[in-house]
PDB file of N, CA and C in Angstrom:
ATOM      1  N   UNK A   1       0.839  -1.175   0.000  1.00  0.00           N
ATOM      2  CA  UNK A   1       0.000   0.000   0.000  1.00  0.00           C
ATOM      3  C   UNK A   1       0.884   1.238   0.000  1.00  0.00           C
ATOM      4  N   UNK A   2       0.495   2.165  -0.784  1.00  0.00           N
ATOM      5  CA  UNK A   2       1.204   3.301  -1.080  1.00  0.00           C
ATOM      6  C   UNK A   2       0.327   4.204   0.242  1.00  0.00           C
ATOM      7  N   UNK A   3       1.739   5.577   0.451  1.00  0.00           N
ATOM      8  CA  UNK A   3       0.467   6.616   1.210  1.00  0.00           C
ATOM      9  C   UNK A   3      -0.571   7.505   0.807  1.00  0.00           C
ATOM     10  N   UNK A   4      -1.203   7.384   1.644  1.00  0.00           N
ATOM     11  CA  UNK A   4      -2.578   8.467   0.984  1.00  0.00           C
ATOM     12  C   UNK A   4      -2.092   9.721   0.996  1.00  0.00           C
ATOM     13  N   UNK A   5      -2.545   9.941  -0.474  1.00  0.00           N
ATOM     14  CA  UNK A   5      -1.893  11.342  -0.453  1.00  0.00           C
ATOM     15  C   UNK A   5      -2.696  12.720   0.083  1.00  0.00           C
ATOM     16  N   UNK A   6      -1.835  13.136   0.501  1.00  0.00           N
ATOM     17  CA  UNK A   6      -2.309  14.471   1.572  1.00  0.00           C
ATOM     18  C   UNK A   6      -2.901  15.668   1.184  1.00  0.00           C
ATOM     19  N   UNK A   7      -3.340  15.807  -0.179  1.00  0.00           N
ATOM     20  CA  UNK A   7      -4.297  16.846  -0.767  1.00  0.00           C
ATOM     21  C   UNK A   7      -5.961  16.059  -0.442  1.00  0.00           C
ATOM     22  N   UNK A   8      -5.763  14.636  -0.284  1.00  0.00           N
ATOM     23  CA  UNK A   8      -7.024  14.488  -0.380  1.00  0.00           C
ATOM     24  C   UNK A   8      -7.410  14.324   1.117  1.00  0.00           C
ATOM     25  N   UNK A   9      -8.255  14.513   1.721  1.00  0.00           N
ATOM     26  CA  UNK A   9      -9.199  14.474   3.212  1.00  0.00           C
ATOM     27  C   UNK A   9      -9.902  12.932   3.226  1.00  0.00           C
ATOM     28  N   UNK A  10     -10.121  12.967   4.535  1.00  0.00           N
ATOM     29  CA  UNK A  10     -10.994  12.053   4.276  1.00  0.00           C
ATOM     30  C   UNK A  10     -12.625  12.341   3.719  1.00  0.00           C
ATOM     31  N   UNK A  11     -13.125  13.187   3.889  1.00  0.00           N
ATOM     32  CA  UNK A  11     -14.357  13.455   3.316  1.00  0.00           C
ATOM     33  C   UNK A  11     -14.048  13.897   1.579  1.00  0.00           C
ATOM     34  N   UNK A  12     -12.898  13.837   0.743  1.00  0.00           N
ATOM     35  CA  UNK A  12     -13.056  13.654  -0.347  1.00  0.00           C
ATOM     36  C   UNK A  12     -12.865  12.301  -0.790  1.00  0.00           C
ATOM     37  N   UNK A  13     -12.389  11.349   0.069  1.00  0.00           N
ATOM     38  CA  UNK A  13     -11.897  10.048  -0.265  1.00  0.00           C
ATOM     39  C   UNK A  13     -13.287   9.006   0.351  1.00  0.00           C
ATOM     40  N   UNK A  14     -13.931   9.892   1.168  1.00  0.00           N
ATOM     41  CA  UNK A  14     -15.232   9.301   1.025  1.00  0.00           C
ATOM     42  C   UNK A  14     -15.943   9.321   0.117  1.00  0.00           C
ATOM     43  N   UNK A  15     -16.288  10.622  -0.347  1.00  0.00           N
ATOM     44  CA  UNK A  15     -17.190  11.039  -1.743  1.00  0.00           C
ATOM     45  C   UNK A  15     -16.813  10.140  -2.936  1.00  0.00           C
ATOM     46  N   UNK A  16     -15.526  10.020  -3.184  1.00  0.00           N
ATOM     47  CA  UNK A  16     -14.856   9.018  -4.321  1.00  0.00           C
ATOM     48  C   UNK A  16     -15.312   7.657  -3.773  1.00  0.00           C
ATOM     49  N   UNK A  17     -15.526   6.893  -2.265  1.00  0.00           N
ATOM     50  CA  UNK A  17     -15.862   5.973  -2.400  1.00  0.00           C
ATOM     51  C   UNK A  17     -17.200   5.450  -2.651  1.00  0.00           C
ATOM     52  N   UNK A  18     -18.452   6.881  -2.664  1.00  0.00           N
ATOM     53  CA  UNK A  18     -19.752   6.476  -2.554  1.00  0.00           C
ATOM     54  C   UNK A  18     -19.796   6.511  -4.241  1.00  0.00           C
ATOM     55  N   UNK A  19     -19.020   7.575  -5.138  1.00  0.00           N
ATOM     56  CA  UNK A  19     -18.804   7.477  -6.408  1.00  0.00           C
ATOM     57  C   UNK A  19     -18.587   5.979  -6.928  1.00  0.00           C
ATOM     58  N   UNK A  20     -17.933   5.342  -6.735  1.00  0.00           N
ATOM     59  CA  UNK A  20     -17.570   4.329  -6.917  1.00  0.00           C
ATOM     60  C   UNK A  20     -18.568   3.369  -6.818  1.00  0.00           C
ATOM     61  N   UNK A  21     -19.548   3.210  -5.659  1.00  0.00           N
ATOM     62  CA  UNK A  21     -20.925   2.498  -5.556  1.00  0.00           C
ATOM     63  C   UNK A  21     -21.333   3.030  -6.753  1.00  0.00           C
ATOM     64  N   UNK A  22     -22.040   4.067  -6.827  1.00  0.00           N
ATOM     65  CA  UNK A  22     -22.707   4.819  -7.746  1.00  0.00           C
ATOM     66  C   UNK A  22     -22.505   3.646  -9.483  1.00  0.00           C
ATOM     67  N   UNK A  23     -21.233   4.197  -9.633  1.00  0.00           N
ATOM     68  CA  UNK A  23     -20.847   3.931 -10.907  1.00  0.00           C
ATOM     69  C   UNK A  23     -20.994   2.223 -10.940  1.00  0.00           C
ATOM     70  N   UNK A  24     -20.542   1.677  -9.672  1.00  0.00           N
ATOM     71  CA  UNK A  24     -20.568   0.229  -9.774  1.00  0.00           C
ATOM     72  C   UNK A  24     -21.820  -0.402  -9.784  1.00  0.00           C
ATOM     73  N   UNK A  25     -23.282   0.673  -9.253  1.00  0.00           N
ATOM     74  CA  UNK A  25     -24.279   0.248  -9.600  1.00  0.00           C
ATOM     75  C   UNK A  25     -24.851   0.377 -11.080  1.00  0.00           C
ATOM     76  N   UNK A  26     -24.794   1.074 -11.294  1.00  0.00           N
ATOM     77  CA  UNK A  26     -25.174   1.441 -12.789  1.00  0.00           C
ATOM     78  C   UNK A  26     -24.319   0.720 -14.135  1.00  0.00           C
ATOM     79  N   UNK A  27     -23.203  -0.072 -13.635  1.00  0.00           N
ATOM     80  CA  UNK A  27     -22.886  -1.158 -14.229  1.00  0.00           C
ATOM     81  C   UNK A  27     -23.629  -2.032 -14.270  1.00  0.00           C
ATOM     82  N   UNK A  28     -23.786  -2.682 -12.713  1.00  0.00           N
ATOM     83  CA  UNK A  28     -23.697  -4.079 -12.849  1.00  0.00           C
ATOM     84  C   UNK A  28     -25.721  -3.987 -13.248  1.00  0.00           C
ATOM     85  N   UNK A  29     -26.479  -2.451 -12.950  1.00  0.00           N
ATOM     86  CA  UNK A  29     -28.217  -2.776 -13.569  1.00  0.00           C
ATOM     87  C   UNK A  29     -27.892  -3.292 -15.128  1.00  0.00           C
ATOM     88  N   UNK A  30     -27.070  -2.701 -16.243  1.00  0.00           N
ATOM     89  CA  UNK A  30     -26.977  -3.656 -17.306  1.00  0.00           C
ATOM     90  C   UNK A  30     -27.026  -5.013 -17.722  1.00  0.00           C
ATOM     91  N   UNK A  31     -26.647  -5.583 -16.340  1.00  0.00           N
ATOM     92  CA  UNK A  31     -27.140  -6.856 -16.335  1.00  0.00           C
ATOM     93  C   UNK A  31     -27.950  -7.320 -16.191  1.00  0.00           C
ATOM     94  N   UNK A  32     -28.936  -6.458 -15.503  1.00  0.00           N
ATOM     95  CA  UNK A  32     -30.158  -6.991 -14.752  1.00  0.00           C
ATOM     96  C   UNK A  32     -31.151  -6.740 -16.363  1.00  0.00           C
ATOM     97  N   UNK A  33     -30.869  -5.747 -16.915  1.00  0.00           N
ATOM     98  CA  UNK A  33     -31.311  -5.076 -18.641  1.00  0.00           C
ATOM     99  C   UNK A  33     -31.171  -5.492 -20.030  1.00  0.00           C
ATOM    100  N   UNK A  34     -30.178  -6.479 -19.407  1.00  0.00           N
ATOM    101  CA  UNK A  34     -29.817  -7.342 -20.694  1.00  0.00           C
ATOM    102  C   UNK A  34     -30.734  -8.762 -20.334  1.00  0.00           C
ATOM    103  N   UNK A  35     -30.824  -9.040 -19.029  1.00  0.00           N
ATOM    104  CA  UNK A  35     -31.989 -10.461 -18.592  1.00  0.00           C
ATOM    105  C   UNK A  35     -33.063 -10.386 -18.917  1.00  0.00           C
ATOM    106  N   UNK A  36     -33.493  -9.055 -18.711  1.00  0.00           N
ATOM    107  CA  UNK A  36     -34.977  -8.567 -19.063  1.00  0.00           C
ATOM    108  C   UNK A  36     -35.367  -8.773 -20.358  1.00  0.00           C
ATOM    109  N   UNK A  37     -34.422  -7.875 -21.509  1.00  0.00           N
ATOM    110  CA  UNK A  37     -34.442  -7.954 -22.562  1.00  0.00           C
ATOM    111  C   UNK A  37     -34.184  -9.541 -23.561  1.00  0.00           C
ATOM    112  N   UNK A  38     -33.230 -10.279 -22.924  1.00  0.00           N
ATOM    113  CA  UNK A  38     -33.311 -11.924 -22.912  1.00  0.00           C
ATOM    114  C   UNK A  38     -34.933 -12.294 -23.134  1.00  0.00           C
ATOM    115  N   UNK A  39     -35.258 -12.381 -21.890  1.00  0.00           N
ATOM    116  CA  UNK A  39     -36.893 -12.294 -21.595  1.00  0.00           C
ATOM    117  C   UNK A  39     -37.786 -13.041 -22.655  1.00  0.00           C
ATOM    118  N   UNK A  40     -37.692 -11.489 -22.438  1.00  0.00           N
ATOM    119  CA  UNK A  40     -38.938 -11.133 -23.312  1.00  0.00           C
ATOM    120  C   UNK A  40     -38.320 -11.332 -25.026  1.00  0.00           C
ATOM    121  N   UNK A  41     -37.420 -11.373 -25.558  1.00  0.00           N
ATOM    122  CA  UNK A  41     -37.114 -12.126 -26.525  1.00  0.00           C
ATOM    123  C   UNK A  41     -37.454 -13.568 -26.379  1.00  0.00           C
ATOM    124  N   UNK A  42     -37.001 -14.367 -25.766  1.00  0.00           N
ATOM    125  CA  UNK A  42     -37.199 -15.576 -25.530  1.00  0.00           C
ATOM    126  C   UNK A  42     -38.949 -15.995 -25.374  1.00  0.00           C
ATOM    127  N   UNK A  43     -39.762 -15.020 -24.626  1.00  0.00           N
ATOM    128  CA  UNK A  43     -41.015 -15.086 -24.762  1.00  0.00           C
ATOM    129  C   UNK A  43     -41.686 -15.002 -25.937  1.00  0.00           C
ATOM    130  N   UNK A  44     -41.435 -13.885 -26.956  1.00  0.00           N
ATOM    131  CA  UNK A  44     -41.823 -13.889 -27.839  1.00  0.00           C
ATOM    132  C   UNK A  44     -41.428 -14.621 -29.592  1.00  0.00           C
ATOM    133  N   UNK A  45     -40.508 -15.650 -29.431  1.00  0.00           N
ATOM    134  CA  UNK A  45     -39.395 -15.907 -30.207  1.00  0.00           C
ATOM    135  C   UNK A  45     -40.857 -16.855 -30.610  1.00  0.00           C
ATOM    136  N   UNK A  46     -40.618 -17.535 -29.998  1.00  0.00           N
ATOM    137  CA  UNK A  46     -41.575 -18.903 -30.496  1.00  0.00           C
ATOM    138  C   UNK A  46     -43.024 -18.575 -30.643  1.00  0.00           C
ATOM    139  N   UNK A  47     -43.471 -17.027 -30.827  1.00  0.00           N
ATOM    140  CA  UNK A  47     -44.801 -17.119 -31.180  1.00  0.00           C
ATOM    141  C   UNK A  47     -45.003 -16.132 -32.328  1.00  0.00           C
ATOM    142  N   UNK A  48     -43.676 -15.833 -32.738  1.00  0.00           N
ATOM    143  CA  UNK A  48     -43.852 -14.545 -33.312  1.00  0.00           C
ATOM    144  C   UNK A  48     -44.198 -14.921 -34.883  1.00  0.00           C
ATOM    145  N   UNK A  49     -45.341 -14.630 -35.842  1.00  0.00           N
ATOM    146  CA  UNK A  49     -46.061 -14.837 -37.086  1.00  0.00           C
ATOM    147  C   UNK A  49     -46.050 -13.319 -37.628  1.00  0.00           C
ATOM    148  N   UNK A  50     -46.024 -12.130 -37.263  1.00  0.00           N
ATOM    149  CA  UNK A  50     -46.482 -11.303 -38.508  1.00  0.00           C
ATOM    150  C   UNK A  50     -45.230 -10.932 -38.238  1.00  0.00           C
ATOM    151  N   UNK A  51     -45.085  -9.541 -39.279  1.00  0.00           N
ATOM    152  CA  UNK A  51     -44.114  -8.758 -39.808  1.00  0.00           C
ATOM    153  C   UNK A  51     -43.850  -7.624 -38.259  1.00  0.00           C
ATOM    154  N   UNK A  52     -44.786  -7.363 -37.846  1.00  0.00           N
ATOM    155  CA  UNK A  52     -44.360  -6.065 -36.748  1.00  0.00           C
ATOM    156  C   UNK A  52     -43.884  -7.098 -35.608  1.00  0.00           C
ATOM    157  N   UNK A  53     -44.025  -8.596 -35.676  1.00  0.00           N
ATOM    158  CA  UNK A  53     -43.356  -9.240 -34.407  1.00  0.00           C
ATOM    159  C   UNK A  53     -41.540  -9.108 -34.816  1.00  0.00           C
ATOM    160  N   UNK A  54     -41.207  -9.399 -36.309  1.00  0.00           N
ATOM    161  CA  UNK A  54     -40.357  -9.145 -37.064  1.00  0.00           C
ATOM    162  C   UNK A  54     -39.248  -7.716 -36.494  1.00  0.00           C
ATOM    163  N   UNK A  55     -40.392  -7.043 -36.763  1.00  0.00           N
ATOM    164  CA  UNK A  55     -40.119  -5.757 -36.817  1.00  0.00           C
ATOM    165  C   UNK A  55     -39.467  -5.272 -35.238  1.00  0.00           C
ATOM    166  N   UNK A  56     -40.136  -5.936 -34.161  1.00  0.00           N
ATOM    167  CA  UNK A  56     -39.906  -6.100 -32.476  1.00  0.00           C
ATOM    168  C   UNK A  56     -38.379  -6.350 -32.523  1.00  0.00           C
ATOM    169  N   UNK A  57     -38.042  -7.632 -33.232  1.00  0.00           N
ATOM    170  CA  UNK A  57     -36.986  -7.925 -32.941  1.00  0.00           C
ATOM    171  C   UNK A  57     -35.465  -7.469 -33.517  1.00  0.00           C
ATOM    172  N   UNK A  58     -36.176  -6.577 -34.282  1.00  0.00           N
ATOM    173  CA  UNK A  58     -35.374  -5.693 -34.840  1.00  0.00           C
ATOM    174  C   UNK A  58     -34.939  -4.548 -33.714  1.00  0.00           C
ATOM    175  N   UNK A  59     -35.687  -4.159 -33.226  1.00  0.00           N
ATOM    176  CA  UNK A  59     -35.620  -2.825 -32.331  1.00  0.00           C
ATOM    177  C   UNK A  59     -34.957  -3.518 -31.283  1.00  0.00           C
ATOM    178  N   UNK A  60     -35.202  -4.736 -31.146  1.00  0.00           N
ATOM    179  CA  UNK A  60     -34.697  -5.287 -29.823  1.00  0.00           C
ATOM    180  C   UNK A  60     -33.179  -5.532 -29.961  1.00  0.00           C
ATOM    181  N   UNK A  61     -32.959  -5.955 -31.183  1.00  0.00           N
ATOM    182  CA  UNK A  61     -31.374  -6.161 -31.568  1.00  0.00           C
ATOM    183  C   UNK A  61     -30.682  -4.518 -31.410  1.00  0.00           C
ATOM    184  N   UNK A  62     -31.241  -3.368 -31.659  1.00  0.00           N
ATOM    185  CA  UNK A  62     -30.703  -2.059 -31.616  1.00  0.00           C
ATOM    186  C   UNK A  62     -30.899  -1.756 -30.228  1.00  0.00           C
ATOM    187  N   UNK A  63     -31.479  -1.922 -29.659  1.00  0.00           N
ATOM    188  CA  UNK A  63     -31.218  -1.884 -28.310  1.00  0.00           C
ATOM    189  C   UNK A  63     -30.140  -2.368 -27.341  1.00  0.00           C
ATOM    190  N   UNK A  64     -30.761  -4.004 -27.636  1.00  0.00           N
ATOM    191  CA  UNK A  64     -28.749  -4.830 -27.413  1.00  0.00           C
ATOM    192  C   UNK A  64     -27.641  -4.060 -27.721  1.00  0.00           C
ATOM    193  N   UNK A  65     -27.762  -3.775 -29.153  1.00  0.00           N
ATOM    194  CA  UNK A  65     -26.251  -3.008 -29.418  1.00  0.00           C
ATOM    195  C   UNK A  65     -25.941  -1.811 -28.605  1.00  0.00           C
ATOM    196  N   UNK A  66     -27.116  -0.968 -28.242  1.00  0.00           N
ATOM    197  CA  UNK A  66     -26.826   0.134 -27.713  1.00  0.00           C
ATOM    198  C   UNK A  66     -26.405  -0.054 -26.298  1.00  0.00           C
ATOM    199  N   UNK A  67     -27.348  -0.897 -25.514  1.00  0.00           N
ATOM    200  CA  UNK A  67     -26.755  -1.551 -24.378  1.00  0.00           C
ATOM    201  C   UNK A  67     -25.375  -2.152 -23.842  1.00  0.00           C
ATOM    202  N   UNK A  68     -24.984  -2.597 -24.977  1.00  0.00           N
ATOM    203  CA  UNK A  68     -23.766  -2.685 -25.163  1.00  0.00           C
ATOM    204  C   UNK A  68     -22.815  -1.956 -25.079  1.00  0.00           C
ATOM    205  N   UNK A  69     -22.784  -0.829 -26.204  1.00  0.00           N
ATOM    206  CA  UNK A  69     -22.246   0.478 -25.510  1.00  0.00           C
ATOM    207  C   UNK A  69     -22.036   1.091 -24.625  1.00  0.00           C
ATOM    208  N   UNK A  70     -23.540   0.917 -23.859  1.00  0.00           N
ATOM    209  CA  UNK A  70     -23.623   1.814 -22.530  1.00  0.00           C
ATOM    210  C   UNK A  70     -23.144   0.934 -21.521  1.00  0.00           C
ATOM    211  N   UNK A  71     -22.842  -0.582 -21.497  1.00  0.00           N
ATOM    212  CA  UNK A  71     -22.516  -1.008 -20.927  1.00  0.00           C
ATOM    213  C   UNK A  71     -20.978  -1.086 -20.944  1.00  0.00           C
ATOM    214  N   UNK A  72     -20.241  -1.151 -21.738  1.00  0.00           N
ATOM    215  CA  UNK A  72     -18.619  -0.604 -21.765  1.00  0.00           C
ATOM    216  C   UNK A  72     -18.566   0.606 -21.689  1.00  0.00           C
ATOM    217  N   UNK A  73     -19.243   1.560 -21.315  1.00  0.00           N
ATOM    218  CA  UNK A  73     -19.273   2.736 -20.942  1.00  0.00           C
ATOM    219  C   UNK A  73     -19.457   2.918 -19.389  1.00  0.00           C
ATOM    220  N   UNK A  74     -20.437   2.363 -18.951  1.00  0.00           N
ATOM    221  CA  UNK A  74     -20.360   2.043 -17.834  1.00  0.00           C
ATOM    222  C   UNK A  74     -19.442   1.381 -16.867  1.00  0.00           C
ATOM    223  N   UNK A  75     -18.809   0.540 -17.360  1.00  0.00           N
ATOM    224  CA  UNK A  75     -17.594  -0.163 -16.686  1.00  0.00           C
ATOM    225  C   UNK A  75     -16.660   0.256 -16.731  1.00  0.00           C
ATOM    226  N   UNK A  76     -16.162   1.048 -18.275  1.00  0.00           N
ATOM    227  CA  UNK A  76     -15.109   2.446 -17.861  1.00  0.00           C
ATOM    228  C   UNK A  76     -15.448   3.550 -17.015  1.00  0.00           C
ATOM    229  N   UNK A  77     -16.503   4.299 -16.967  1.00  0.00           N
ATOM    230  CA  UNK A  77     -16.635   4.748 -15.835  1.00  0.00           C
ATOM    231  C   UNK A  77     -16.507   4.300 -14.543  1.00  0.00           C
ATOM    232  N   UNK A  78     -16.616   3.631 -14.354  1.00  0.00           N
ATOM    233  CA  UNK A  78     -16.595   2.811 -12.832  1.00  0.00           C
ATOM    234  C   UNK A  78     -14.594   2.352 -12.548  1.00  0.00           C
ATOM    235  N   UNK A  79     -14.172   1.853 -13.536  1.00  0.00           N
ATOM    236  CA  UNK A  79     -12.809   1.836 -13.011  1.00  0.00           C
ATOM    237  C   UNK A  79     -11.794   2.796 -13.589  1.00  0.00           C
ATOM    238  N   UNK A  80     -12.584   3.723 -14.036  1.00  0.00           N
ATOM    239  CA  UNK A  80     -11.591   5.422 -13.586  1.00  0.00           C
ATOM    240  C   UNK A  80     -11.674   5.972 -12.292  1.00  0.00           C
ATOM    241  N   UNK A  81     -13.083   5.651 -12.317  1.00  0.00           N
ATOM    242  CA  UNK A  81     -13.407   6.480 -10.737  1.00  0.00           C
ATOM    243  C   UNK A  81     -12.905   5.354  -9.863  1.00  0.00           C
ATOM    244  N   UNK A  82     -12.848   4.442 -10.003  1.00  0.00           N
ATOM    245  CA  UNK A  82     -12.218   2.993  -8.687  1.00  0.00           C
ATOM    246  C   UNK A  82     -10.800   4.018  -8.909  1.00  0.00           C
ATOM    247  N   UNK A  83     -10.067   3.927  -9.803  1.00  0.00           N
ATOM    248  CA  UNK A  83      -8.657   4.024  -9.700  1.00  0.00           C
ATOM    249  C   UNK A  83      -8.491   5.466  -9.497  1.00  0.00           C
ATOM    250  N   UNK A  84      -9.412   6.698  -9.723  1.00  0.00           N
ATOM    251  CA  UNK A  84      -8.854   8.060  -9.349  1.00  0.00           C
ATOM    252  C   UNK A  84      -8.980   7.593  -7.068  1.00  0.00           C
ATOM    253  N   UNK A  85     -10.236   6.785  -6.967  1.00  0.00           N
ATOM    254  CA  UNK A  85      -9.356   6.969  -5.605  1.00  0.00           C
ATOM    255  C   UNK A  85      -8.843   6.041  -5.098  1.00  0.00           C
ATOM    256  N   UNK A  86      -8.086   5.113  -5.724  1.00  0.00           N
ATOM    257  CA  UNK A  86      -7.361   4.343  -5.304  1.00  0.00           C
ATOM    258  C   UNK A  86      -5.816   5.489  -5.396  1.00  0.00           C
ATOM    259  N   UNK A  87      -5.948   6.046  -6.372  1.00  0.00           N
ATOM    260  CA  UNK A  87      -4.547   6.472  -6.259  1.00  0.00           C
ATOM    261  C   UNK A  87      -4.698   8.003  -5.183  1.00  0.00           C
ATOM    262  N   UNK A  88      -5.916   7.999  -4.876  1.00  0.00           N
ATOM    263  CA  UNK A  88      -6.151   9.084  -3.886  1.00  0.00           C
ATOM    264  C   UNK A  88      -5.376   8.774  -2.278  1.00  0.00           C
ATOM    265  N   UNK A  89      -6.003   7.502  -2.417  1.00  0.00           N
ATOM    266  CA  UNK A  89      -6.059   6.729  -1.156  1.00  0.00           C
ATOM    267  C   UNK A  89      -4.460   5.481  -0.848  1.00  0.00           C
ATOM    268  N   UNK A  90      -3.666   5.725  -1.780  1.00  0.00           N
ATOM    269  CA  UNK A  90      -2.938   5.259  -1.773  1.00  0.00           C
ATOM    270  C   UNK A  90      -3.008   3.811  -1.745  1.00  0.00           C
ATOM    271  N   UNK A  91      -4.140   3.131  -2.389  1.00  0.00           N
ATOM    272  CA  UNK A  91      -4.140   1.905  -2.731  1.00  0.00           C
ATOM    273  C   UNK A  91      -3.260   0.988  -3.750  1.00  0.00           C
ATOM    274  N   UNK A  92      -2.606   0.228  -3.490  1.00  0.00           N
ATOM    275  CA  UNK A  92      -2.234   0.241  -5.458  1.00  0.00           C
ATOM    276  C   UNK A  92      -3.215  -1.194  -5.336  1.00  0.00           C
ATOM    277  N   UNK A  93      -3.381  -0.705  -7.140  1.00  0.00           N
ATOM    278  CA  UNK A  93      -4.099  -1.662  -7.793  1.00  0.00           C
ATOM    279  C   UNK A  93      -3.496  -2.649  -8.821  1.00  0.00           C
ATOM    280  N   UNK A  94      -3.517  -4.052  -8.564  1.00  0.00           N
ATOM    281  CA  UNK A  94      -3.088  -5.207  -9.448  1.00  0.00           C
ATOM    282  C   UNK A  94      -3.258  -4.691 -11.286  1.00  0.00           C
ATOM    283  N   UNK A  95      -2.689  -4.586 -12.005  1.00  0.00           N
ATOM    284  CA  UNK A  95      -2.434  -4.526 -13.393  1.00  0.00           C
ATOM    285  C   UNK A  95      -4.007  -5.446 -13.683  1.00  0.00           C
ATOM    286  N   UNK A  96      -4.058  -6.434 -13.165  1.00  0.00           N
ATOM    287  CA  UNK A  96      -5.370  -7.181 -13.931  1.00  0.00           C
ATOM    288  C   UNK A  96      -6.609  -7.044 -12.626  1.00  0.00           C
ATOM    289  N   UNK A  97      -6.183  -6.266 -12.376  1.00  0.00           N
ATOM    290  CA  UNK A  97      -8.169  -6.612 -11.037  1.00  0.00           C
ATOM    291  C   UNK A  97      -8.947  -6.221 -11.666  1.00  0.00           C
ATOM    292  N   UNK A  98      -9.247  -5.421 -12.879  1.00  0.00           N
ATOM    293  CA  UNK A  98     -10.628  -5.037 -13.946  1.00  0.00           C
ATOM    294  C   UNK A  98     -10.554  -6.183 -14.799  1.00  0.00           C
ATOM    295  N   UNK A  99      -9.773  -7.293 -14.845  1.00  0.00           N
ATOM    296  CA  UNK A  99      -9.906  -8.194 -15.789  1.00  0.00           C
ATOM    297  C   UNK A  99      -8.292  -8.372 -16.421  1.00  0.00           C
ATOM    298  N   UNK A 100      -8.123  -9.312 -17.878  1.00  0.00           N
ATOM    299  CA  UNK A 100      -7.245  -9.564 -18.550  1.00  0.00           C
ATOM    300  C   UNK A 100      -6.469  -8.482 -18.905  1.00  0.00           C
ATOM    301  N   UNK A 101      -5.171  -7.742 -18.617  1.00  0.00           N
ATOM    302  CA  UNK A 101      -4.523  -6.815 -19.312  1.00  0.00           C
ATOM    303  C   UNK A 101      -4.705  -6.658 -21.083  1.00  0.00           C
ATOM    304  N   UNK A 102      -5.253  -5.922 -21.509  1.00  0.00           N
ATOM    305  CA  UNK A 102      -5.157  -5.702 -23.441  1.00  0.00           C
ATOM    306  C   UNK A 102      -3.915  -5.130 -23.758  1.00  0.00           C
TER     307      UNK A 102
END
């Protein structure tokens, strides 16, 4: 563990840690958004006959994709803000704790 560095207080190294919930929630609801959306695909897969059921699953695929986005968007947000206060707080962080090094 490195030292915490001394510009930051503890009431800013708190705020960075409720940030960090924050962001880590709004990750991990993508998951809960992508089940949903599973769903109700899966509900409607096997009954679907006209063109606007067609048409559903079209919107539903642009959605996925966008979800997608927002979901690697979301997880970069979340481990900038993990690591602005880790390096606040003098944590160090493992090269791979967000996953596989790229």
């Amino acid at each position: 563990m490195s030292e915490i560095d001394p510009k930051f207080g503890p009431l800013t190294l708190s705020d960075l840690e409720n940030r960090i919930q924050v962001k880590w929630d709004e990750y991990q609801a993508t998951y809960t958004a992508f089940t949903v959306l599973h769903r109700i695909y899966m509900e409607i897969i096997g009954s679907a006959t006209t063109l606007l059921d067609l048409e559903f699953f079209d919107v539903l695929d642009i959605v996925r994709e966008r979800m997608t986005t927002y979901q690697a968007d979301t997880r970069t947000a979340y481990r900038d803000t993990y690591m602005t206060w880790a390096d606040a707080a003098g944590v160090e962080v493992p090269p791979d704790y967000f996953g596989p090094v790229e």
